[in-house]
PDB file of N, CA and C in Angstrom:
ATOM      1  N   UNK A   1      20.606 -12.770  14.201  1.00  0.00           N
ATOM      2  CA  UNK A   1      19.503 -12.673  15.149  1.00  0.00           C
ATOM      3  C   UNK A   1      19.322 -11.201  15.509  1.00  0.00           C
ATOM      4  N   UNK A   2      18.175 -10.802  15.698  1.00  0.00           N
ATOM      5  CA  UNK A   2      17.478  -9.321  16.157  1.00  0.00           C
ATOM      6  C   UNK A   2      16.694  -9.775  16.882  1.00  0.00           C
ATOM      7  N   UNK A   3      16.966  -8.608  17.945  1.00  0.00           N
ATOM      8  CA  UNK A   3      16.297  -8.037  19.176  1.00  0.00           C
ATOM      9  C   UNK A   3      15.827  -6.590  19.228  1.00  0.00           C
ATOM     10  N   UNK A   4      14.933  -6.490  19.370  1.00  0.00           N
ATOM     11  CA  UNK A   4      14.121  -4.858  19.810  1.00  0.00           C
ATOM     12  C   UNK A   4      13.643  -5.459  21.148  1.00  0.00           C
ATOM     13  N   UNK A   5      13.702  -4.794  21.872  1.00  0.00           N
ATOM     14  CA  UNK A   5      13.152  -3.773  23.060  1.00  0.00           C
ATOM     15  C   UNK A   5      12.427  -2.197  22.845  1.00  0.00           C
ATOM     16  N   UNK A   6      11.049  -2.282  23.103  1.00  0.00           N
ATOM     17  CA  UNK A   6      10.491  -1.002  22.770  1.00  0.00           C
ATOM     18  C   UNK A   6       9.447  -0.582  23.893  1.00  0.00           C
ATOM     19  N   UNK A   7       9.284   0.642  24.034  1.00  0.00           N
ATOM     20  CA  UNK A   7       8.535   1.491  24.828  1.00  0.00           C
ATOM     21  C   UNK A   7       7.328   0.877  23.935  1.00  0.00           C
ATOM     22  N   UNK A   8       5.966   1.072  23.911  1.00  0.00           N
ATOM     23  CA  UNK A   8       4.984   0.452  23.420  1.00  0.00           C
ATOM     24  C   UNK A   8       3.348   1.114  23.872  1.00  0.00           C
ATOM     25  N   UNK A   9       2.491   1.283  23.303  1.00  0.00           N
ATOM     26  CA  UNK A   9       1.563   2.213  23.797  1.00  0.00           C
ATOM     27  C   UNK A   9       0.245   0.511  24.296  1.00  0.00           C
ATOM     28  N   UNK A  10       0.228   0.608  25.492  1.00  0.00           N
ATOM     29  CA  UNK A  10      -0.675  -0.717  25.939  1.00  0.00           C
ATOM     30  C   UNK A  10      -2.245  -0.302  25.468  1.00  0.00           C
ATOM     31  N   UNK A  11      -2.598  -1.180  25.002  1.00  0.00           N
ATOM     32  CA  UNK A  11      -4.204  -1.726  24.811  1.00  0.00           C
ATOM     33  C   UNK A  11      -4.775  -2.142  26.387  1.00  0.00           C
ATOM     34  N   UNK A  12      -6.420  -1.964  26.469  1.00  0.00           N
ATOM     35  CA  UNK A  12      -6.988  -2.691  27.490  1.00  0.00           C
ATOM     36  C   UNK A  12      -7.045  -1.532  28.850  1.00  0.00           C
ATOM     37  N   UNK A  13      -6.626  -2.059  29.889  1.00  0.00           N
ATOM     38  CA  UNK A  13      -7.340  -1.460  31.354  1.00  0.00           C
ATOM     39  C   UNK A  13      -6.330  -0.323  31.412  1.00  0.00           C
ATOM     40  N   UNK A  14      -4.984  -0.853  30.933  1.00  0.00           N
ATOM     41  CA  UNK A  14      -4.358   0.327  31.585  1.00  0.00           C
ATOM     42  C   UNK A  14      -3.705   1.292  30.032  1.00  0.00           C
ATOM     43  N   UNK A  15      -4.590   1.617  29.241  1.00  0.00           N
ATOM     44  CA  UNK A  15      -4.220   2.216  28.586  1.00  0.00           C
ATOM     45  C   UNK A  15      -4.606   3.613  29.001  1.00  0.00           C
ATOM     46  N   UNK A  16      -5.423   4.139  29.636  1.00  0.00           N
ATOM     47  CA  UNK A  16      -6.153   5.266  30.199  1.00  0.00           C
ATOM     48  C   UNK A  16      -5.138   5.993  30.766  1.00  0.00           C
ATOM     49  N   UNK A  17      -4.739   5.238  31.950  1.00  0.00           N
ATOM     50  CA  UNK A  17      -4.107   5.084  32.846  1.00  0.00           C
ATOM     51  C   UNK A  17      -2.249   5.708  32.561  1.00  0.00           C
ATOM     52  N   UNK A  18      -2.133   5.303  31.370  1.00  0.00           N
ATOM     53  CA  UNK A  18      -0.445   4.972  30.382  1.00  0.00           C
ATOM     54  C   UNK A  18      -0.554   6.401  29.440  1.00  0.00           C
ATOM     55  N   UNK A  19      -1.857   6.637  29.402  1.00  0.00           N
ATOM     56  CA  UNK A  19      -2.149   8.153  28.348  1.00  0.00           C
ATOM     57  C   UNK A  19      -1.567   9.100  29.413  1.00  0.00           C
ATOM     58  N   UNK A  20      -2.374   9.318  30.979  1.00  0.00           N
ATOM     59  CA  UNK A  20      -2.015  10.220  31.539  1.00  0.00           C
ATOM     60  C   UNK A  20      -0.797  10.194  31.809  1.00  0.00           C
ATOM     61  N   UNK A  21      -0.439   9.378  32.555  1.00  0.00           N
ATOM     62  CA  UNK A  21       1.291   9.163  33.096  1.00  0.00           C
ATOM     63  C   UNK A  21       2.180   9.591  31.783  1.00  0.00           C
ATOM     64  N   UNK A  22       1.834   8.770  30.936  1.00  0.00           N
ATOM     65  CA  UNK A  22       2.881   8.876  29.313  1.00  0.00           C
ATOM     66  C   UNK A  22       2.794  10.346  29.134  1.00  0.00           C
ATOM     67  N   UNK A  23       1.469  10.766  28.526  1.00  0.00           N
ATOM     68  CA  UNK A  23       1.566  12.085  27.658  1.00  0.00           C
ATOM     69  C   UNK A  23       1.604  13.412  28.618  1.00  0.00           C
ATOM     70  N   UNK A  24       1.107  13.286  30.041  1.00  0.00           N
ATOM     71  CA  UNK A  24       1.086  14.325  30.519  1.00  0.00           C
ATOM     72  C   UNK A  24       2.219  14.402  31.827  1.00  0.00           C
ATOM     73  N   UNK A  25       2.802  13.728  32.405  1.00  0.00           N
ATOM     74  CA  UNK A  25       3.416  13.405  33.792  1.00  0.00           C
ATOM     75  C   UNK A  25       4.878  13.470  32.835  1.00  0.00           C
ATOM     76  N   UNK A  26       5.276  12.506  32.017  1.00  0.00           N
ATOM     77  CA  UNK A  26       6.447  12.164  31.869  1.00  0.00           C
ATOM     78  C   UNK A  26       7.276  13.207  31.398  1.00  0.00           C
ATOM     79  N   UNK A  27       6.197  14.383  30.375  1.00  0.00           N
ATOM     80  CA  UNK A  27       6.672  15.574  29.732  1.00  0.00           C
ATOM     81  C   UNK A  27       7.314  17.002  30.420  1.00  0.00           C
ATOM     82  N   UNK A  28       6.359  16.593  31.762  1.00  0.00           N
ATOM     83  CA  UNK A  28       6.671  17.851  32.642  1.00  0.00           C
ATOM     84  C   UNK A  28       7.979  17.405  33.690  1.00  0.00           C
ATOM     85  N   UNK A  29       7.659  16.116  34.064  1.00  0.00           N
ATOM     86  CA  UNK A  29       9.422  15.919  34.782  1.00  0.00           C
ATOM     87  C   UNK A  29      10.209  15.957  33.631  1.00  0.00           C
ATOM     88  N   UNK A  30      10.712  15.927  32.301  1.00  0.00           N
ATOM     89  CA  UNK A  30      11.127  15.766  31.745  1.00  0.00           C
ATOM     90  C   UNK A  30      11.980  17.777  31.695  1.00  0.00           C
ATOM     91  N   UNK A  31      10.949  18.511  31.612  1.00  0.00           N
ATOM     92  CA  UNK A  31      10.965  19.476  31.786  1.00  0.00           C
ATOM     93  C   UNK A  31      11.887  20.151  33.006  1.00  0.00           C
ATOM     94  N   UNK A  32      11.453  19.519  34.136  1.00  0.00           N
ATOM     95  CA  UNK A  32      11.773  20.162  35.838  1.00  0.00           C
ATOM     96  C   UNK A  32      13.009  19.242  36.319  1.00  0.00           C
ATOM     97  N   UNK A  33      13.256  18.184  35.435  1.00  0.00           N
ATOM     98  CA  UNK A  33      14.613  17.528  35.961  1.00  0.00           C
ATOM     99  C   UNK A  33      15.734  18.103  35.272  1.00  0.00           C
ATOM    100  N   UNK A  34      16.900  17.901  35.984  1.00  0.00           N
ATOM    101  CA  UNK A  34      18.051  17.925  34.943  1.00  0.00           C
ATOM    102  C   UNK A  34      18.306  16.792  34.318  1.00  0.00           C
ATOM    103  N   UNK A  35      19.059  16.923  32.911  1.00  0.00           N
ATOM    104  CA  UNK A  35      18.756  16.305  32.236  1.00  0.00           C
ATOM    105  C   UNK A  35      17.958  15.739  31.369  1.00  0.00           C
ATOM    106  N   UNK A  36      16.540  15.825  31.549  1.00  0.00           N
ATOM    107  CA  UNK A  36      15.448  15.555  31.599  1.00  0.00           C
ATOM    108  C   UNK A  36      15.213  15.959  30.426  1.00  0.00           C
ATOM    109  N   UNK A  37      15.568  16.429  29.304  1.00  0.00           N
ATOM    110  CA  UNK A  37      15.064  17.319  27.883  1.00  0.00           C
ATOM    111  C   UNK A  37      14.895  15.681  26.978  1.00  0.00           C
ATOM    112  N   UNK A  38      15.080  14.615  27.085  1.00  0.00           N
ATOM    113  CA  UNK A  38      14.506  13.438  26.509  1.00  0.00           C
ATOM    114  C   UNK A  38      13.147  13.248  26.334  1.00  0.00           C
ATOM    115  N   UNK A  39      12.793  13.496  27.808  1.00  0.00           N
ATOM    116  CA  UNK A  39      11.442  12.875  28.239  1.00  0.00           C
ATOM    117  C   UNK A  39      10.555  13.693  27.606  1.00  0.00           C
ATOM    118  N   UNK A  40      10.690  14.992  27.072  1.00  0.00           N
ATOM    119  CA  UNK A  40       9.933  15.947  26.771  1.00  0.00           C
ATOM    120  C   UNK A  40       9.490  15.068  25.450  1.00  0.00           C
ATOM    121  N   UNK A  41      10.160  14.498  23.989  1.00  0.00           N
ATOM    122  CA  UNK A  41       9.464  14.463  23.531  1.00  0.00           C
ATOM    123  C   UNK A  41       9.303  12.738  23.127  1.00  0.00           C
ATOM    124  N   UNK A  42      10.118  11.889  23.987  1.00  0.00           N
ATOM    125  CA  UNK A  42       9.608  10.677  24.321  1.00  0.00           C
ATOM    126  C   UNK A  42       8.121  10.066  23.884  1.00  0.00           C
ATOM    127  N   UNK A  43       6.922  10.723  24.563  1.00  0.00           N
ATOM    128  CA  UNK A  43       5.658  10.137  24.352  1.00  0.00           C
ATOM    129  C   UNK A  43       5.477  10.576  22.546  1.00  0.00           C
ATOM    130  N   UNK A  44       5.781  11.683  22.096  1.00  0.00           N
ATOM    131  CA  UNK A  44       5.809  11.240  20.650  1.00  0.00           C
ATOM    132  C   UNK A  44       6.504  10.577  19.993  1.00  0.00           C
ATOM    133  N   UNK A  45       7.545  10.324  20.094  1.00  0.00           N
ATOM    134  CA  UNK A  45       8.208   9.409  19.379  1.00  0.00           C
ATOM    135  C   UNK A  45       7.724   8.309  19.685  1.00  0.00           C
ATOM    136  N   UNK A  46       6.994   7.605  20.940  1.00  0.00           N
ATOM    137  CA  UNK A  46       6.574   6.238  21.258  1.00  0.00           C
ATOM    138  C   UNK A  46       5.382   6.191  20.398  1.00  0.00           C
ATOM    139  N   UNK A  47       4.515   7.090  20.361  1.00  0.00           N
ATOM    140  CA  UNK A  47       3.012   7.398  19.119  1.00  0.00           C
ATOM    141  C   UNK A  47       3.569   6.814  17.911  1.00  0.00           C
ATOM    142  N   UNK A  48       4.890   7.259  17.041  1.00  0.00           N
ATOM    143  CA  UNK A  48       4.949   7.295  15.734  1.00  0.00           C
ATOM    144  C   UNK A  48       6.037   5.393  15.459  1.00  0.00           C
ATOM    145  N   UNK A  49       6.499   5.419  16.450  1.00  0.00           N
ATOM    146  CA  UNK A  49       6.801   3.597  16.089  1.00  0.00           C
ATOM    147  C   UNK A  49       5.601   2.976  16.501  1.00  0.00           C
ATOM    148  N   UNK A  50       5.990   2.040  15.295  1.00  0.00           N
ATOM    149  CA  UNK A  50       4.614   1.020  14.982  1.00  0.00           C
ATOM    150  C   UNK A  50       4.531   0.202  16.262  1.00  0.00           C
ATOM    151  N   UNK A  51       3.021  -0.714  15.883  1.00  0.00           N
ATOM    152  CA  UNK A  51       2.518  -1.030  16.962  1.00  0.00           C
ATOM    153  C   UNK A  51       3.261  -2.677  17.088  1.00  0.00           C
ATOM    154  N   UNK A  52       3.513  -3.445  17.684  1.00  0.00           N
ATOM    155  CA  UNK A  52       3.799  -4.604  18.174  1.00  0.00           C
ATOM    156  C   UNK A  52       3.794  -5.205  16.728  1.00  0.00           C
ATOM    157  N   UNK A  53       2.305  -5.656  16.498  1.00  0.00           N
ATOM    158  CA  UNK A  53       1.885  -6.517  15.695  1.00  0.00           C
ATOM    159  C   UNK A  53       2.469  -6.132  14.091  1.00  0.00           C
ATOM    160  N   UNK A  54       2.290  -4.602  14.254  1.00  0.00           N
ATOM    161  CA  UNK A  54       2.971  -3.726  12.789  1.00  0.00           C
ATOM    162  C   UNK A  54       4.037  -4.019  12.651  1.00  0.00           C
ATOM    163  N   UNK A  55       4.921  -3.857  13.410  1.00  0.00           N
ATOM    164  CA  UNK A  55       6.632  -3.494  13.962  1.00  0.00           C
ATOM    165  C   UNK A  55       6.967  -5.381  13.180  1.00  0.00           C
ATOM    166  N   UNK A  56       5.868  -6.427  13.850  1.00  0.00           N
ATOM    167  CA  UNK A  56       6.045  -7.708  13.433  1.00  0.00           C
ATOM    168  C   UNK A  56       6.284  -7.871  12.092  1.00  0.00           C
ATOM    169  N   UNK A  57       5.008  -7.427  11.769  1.00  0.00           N
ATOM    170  CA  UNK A  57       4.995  -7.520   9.999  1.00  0.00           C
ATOM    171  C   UNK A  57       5.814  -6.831   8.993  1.00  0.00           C
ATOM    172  N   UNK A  58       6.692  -5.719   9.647  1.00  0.00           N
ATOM    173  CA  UNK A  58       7.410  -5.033   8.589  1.00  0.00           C
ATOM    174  C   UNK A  58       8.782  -5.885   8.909  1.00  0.00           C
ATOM    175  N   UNK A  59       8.827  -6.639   9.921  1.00  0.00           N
ATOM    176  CA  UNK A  59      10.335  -7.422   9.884  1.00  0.00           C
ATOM    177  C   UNK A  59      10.276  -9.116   8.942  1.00  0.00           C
ATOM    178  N   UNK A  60       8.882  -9.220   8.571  1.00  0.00           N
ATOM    179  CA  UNK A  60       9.009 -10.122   7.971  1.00  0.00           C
ATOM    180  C   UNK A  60       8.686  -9.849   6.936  1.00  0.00           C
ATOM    181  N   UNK A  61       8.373  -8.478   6.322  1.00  0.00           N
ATOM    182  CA  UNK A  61       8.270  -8.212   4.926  1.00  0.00           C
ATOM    183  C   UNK A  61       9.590  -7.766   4.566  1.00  0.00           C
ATOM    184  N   UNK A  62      10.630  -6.786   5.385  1.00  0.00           N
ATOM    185  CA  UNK A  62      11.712  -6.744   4.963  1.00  0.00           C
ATOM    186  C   UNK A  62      12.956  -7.958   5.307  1.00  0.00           C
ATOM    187  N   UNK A  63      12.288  -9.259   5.304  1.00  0.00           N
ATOM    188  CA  UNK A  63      13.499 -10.483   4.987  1.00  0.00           C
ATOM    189  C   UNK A  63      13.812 -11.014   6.193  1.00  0.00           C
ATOM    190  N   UNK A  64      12.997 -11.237   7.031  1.00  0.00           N
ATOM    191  CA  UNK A  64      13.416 -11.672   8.596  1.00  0.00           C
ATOM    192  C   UNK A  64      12.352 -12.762   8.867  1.00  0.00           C
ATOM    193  N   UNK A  65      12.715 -13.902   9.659  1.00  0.00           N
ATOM    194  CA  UNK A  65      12.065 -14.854   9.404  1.00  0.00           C
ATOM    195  C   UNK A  65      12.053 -15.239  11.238  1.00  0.00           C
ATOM    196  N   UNK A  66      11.142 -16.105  11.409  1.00  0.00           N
ATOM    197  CA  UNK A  66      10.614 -16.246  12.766  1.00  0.00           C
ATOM    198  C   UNK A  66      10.019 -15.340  13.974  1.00  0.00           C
ATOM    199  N   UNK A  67       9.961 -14.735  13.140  1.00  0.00           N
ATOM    200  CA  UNK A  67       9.351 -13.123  14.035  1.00  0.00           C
ATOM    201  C   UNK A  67       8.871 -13.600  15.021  1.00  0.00           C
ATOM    202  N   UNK A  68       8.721 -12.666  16.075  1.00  0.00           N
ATOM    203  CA  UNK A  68       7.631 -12.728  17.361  1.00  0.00           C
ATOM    204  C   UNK A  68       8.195 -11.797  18.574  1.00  0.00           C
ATOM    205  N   UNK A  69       6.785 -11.645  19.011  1.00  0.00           N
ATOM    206  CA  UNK A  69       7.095 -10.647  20.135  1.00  0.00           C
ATOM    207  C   UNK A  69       6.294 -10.991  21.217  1.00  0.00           C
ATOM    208  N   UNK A  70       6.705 -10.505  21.988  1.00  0.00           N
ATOM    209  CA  UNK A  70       6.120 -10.742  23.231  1.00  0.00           C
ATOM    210  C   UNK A  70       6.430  -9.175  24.553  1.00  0.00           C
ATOM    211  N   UNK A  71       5.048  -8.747  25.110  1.00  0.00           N
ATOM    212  CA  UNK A  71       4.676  -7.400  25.883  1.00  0.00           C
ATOM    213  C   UNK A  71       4.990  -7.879  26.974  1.00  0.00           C
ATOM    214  N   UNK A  72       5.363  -6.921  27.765  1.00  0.00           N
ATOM    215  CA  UNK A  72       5.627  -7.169  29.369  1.00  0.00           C
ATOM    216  C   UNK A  72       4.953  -6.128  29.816  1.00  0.00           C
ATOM    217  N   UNK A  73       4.973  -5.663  31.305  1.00  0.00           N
ATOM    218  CA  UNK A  73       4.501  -4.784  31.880  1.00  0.00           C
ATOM    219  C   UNK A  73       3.114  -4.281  31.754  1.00  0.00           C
ATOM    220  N   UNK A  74       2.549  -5.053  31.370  1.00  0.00           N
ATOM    221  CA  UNK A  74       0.421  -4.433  30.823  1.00  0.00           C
ATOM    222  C   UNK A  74       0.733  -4.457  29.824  1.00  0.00           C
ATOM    223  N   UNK A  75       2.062  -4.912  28.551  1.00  0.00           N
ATOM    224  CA  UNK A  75       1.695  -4.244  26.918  1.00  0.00           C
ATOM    225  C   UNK A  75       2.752  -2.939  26.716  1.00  0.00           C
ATOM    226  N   UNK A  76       3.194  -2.076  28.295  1.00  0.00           N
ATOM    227  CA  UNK A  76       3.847  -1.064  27.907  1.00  0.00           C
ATOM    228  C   UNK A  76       5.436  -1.141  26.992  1.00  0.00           C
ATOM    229  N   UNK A  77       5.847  -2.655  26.988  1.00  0.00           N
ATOM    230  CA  UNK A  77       7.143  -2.899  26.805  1.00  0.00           C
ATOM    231  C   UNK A  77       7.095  -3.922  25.938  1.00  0.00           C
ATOM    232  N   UNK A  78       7.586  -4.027  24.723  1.00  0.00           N
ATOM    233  CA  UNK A  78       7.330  -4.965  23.605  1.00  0.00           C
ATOM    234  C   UNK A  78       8.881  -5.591  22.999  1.00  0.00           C
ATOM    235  N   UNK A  79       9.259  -6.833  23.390  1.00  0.00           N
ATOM    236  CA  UNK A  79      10.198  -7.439  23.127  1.00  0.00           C
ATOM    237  C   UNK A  79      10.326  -8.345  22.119  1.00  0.00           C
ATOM    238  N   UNK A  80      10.783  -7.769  20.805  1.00  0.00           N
ATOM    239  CA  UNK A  80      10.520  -8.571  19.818  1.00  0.00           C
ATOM    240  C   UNK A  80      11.932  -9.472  19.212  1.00  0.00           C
ATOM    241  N   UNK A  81      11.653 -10.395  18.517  1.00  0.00           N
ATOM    242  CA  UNK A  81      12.641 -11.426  18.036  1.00  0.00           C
ATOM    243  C   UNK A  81      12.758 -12.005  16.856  1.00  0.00           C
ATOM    244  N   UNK A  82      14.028 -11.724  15.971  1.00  0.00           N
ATOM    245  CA  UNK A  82      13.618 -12.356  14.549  1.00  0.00           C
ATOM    246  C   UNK A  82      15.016 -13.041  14.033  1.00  0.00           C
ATOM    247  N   UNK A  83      15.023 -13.820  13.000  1.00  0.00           N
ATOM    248  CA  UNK A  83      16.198 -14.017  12.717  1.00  0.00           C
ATOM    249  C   UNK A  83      16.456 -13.738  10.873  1.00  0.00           C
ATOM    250  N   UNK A  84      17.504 -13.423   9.908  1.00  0.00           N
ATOM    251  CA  UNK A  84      17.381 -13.209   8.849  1.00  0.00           C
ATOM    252  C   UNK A  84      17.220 -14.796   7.959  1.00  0.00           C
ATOM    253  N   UNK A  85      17.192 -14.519   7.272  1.00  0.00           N
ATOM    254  CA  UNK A  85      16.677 -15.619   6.093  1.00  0.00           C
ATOM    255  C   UNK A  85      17.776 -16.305   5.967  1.00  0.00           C
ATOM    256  N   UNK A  86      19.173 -15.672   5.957  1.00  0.00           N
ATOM    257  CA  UNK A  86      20.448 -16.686   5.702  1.00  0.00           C
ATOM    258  C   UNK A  86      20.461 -17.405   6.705  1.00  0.00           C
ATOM    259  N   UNK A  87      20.335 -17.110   8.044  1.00  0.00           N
ATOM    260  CA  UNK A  87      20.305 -18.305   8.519  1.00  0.00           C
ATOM    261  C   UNK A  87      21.989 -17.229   9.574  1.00  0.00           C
TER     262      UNK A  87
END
């Protein structure tokens, strides 16, 4: 059995909303905190993993069977589920 948990870029009302906070807010605390050198490049790495539905289809093209996912938070958080073919 597989589990992902993923950061996730939301579709709909609050995607506007998830651009500013994500690409512009998260980079600069990321910056001004300690510790904080993650956050800097966080919103790209969330850009370049696939999208929900993508992320779906490449687990059942590479041999994983029952796929599915399911978004929390507006879409920002994508919890997906699969199991392999053996069983």
């Amino acid at each position: 059995r597989l589990g992902i948990l993923e950061i996730t870029t939301p579709r709909g009302v609050l995607a506007p909303f998830y651009r500013v906070w994500f690409d512009r807010v998260v980079p600069l605390l990321g910056k001004v905190l300690p510790g904080g050198d993650a956050y800097t490049y966080l919103p790209a790495s969330v850009r370049r993993f696939p999208a929900p539905d993508a992320l779906a289809e490449l687990l059942e093209r590479h041999g994983f069977e029952g796929v599915r996912y399911r978004t929390f938070a507006g879409g920002i958080v994508a919890l997906h589920v699969a199991e392999t073919r053996n069983g």
